[in-house]
PDB file of N, CA and C in Angstrom:
ATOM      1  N   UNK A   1     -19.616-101.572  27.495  1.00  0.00           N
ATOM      2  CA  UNK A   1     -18.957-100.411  28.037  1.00  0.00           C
ATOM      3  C   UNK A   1     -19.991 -99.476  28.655  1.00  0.00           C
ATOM      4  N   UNK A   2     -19.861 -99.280  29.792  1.00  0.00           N
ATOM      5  CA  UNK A   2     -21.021 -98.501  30.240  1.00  0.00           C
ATOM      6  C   UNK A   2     -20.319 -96.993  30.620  1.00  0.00           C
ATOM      7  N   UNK A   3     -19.012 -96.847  30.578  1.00  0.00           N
ATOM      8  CA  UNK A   3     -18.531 -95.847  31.022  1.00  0.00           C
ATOM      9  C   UNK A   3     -18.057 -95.059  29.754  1.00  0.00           C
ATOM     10  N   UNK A   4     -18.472 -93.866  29.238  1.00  0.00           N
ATOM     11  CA  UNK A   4     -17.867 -93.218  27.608  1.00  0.00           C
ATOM     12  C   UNK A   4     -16.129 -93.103  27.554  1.00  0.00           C
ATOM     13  N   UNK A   5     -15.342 -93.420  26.761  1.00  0.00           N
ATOM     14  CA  UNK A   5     -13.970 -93.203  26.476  1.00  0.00           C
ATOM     15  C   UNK A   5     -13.750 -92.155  26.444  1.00  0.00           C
ATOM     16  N   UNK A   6     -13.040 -91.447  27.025  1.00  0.00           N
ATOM     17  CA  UNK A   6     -12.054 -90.638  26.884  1.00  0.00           C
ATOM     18  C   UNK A   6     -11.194 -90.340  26.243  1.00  0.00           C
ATOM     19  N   UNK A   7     -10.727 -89.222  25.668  1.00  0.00           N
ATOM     20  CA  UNK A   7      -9.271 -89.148  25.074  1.00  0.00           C
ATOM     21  C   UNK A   7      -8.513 -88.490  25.709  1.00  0.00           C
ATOM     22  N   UNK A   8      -7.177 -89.029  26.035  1.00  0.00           N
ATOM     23  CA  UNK A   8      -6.192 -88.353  26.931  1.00  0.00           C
ATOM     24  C   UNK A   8      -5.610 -86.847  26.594  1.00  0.00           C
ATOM     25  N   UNK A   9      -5.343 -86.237  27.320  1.00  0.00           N
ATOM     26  CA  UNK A   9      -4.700 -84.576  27.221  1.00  0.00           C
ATOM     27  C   UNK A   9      -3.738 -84.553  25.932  1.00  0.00           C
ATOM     28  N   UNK A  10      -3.008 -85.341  25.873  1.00  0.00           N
ATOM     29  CA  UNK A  10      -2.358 -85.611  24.769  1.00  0.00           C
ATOM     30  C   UNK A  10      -2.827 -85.953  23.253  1.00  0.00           C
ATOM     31  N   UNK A  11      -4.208 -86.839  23.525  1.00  0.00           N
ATOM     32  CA  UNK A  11      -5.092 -86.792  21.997  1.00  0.00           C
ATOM     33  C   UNK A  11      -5.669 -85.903  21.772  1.00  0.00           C
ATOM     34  N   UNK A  12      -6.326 -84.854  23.129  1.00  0.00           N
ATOM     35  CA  UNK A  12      -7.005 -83.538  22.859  1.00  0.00           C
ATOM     36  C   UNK A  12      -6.112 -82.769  22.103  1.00  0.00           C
ATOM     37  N   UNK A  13      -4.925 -82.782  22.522  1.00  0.00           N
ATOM     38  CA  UNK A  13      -4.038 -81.232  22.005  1.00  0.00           C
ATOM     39  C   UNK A  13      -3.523 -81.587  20.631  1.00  0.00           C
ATOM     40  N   UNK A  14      -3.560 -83.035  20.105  1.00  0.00           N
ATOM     41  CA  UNK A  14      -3.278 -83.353  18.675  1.00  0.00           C
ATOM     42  C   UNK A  14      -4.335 -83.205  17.778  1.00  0.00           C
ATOM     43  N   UNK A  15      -6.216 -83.459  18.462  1.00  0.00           N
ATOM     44  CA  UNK A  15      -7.040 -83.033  17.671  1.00  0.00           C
ATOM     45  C   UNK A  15      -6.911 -81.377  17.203  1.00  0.00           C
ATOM     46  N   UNK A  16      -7.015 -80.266  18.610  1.00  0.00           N
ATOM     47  CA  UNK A  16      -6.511 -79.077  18.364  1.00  0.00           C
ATOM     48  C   UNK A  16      -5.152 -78.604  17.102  1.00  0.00           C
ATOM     49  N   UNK A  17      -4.696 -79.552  17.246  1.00  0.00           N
ATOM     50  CA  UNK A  17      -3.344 -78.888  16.214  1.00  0.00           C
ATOM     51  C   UNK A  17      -3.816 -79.913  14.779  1.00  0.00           C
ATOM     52  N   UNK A  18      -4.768 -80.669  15.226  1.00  0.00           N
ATOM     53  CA  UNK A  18      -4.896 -81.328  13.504  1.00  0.00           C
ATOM     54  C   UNK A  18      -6.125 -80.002  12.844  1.00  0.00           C
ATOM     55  N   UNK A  19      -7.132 -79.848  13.935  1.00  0.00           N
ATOM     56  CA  UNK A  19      -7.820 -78.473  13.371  1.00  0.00           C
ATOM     57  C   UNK A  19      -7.253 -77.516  12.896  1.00  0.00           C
ATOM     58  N   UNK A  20      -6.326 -76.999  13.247  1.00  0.00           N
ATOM     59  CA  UNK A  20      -5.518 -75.907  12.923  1.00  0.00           C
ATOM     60  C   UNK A  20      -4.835 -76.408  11.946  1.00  0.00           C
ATOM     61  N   UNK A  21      -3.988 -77.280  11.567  1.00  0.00           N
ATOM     62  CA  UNK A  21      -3.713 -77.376   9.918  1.00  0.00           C
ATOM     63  C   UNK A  21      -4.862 -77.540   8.896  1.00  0.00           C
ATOM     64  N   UNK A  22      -6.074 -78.769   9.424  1.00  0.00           N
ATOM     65  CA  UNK A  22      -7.133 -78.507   8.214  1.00  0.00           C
ATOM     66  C   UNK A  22      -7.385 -76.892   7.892  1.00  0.00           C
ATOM     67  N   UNK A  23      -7.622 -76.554   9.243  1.00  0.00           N
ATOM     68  CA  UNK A  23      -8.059 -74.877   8.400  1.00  0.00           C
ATOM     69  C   UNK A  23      -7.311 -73.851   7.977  1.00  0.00           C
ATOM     70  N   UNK A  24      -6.242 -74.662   7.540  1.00  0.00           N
ATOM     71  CA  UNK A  24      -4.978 -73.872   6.576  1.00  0.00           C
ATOM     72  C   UNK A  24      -5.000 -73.934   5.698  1.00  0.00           C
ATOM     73  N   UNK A  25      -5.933 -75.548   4.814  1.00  0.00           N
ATOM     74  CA  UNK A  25      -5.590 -76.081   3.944  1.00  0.00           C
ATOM     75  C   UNK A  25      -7.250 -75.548   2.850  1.00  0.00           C
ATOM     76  N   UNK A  26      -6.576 -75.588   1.900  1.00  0.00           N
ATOM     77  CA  UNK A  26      -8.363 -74.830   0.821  1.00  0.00           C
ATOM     78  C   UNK A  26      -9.037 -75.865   0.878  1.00  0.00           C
ATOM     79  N   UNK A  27     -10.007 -75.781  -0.084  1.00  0.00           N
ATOM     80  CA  UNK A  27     -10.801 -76.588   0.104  1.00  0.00           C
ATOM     81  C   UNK A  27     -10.839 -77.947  -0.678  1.00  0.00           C
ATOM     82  N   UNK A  28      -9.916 -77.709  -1.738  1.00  0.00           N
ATOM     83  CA  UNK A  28      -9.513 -78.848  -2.635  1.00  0.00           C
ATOM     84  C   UNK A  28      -8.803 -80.004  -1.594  1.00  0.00           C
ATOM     85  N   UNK A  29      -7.519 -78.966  -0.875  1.00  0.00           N
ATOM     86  CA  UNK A  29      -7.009 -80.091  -0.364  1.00  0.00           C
ATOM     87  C   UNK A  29      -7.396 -80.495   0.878  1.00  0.00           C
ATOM     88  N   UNK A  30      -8.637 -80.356   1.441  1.00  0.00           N
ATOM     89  CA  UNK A  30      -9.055 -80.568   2.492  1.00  0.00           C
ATOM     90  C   UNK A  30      -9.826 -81.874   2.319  1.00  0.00           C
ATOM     91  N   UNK A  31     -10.422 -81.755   0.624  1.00  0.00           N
ATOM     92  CA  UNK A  31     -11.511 -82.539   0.595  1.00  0.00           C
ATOM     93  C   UNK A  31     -10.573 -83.863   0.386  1.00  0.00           C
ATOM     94  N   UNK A  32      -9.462 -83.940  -0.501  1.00  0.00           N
ATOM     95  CA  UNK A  32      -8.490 -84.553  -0.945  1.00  0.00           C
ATOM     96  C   UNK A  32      -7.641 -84.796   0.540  1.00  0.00           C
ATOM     97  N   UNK A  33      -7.321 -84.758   1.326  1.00  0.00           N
ATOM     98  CA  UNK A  33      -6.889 -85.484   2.715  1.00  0.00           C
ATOM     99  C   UNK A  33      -8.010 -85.867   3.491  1.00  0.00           C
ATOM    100  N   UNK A  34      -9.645 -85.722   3.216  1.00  0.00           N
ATOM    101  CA  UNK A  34     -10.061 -86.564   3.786  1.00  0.00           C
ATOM    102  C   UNK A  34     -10.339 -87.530   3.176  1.00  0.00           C
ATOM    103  N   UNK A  35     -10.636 -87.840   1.976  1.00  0.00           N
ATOM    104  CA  UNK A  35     -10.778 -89.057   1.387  1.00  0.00           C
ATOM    105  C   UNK A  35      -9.156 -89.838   1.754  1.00  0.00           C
ATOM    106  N   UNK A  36      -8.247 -89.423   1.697  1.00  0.00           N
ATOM    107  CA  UNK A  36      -7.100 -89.926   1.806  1.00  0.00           C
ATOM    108  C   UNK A  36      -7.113 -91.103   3.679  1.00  0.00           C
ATOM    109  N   UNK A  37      -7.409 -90.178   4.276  1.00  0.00           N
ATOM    110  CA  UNK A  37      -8.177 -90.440   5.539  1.00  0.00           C
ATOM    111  C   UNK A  37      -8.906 -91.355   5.967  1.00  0.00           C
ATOM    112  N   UNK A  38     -10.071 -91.204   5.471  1.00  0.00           N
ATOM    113  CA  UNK A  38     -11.062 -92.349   5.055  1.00  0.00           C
ATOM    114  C   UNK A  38     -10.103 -93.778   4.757  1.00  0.00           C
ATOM    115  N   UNK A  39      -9.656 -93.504   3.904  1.00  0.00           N
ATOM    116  CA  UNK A  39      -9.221 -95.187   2.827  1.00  0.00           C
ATOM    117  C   UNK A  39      -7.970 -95.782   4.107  1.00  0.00           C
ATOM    118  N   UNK A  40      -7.413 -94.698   4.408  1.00  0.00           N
ATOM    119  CA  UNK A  40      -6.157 -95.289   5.801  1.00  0.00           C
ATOM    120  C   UNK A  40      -7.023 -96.208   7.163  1.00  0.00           C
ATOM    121  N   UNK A  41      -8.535 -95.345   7.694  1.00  0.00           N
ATOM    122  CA  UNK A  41      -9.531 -95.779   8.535  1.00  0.00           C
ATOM    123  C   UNK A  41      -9.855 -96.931   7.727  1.00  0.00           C
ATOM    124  N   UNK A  42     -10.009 -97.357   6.844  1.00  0.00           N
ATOM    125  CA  UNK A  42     -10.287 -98.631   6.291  1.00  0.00           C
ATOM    126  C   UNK A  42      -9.454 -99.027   6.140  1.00  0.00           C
ATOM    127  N   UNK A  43      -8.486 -99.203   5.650  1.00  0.00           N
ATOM    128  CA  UNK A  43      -7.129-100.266   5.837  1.00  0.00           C
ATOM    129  C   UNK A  43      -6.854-100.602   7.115  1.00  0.00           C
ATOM    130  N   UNK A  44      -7.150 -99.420   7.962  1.00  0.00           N
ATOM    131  CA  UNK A  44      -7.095 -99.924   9.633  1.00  0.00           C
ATOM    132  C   UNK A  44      -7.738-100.989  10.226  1.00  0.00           C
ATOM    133  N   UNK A  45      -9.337-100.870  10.163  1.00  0.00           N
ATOM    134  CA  UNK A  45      -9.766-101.543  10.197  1.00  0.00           C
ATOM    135  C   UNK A  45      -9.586-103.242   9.552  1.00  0.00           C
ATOM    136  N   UNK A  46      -9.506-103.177   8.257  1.00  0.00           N
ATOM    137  CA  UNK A  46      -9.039-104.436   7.639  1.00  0.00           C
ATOM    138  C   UNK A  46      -7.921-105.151   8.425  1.00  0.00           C
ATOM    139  N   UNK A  47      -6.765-104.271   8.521  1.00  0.00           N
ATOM    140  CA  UNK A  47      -6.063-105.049   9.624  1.00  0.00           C
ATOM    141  C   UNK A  47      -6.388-104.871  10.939  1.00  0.00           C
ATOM    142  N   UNK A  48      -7.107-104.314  11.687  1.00  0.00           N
ATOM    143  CA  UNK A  48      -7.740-105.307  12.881  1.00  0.00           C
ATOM    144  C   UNK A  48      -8.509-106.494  12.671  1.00  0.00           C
ATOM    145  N   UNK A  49      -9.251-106.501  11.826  1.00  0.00           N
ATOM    146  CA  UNK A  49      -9.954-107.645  11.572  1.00  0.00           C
ATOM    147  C   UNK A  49      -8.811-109.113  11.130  1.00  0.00           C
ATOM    148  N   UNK A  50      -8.033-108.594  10.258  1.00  0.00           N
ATOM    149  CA  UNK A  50      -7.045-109.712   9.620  1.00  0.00           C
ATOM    150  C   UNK A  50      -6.787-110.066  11.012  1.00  0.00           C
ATOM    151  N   UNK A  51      -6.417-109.349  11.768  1.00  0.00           N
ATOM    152  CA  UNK A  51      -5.490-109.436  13.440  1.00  0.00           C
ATOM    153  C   UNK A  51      -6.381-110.006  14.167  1.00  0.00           C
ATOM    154  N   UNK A  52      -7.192-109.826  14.606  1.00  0.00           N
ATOM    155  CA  UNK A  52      -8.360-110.582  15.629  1.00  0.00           C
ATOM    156  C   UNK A  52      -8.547-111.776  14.915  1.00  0.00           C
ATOM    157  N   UNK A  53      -8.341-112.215  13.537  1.00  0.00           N
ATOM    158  CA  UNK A  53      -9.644-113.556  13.059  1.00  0.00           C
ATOM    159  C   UNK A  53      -7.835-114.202  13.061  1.00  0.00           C
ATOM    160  N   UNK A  54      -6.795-113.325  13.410  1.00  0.00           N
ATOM    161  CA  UNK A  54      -5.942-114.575  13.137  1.00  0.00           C
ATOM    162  C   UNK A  54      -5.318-115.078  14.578  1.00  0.00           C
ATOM    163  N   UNK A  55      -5.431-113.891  15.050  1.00  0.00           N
ATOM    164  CA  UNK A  55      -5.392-114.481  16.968  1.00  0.00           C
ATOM    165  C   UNK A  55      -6.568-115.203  18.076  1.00  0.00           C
ATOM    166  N   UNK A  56      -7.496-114.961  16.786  1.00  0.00           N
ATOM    167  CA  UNK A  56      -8.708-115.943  17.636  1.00  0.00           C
ATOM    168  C   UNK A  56      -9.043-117.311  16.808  1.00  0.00           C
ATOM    169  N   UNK A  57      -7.873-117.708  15.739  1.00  0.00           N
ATOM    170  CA  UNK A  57      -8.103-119.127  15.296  1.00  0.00           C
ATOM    171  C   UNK A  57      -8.934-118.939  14.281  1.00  0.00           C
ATOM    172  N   UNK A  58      -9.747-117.979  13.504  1.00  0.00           N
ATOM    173  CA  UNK A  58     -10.479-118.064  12.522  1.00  0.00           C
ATOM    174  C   UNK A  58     -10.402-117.917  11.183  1.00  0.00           C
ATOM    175  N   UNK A  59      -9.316-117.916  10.896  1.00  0.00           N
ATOM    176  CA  UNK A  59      -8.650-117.819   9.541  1.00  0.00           C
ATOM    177  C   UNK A  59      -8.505-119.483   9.022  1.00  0.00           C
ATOM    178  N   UNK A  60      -9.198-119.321   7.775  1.00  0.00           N
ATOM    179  CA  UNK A  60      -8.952-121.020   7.156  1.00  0.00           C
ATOM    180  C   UNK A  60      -7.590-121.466   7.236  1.00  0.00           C
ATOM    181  N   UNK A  61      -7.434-122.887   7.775  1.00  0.00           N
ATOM    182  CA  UNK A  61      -5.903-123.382   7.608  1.00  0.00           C
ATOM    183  C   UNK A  61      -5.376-122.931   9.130  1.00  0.00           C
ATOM    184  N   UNK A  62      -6.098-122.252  10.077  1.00  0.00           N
ATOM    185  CA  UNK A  62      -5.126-121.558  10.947  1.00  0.00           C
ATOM    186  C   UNK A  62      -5.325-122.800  12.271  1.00  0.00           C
ATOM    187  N   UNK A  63      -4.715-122.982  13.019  1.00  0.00           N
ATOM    188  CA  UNK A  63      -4.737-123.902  13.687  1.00  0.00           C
ATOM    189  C   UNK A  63      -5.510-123.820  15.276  1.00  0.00           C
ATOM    190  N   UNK A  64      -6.184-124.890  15.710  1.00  0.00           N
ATOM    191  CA  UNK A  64      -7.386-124.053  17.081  1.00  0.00           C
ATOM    192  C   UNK A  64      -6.514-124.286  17.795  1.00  0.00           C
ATOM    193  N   UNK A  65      -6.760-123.700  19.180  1.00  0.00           N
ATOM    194  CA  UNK A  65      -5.901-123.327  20.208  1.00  0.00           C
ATOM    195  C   UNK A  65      -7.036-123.984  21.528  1.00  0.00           C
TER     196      UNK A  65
END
């Protein structure tokens, strides 16, 4: 990728309004929705990976294409 990603007008104005609820929230539950956060970004990930190794044939048992 030689060109940096962008986020569309529409992801800007959802980061803006996700700022504005974190800094509503104390500090307990701030710290407590980001760990919550975190573990969702990893389940994400896990299923991209499950998803790519099973659409590119690399899952044991899975059949080559």
């Amino acid at each position: 990728m030689s060109q940096p990603v962008e986020l569309s007008l529409e992801q800007q104005f959802s980061i803006r309004s996700f700022e504005t609820q974190v800094q509503q929230m104390s500090r307990e539950q701030a710290q407590e929705f980001l760990v919550k956060l975190y573990e969702q970004m990893l389940m994400r990930e896990t299923m991209y990976r499950h998803f790519l190794k099973h659409q590119w044939g690399l899952e044991p048992g899975s059949p080559m294409v």
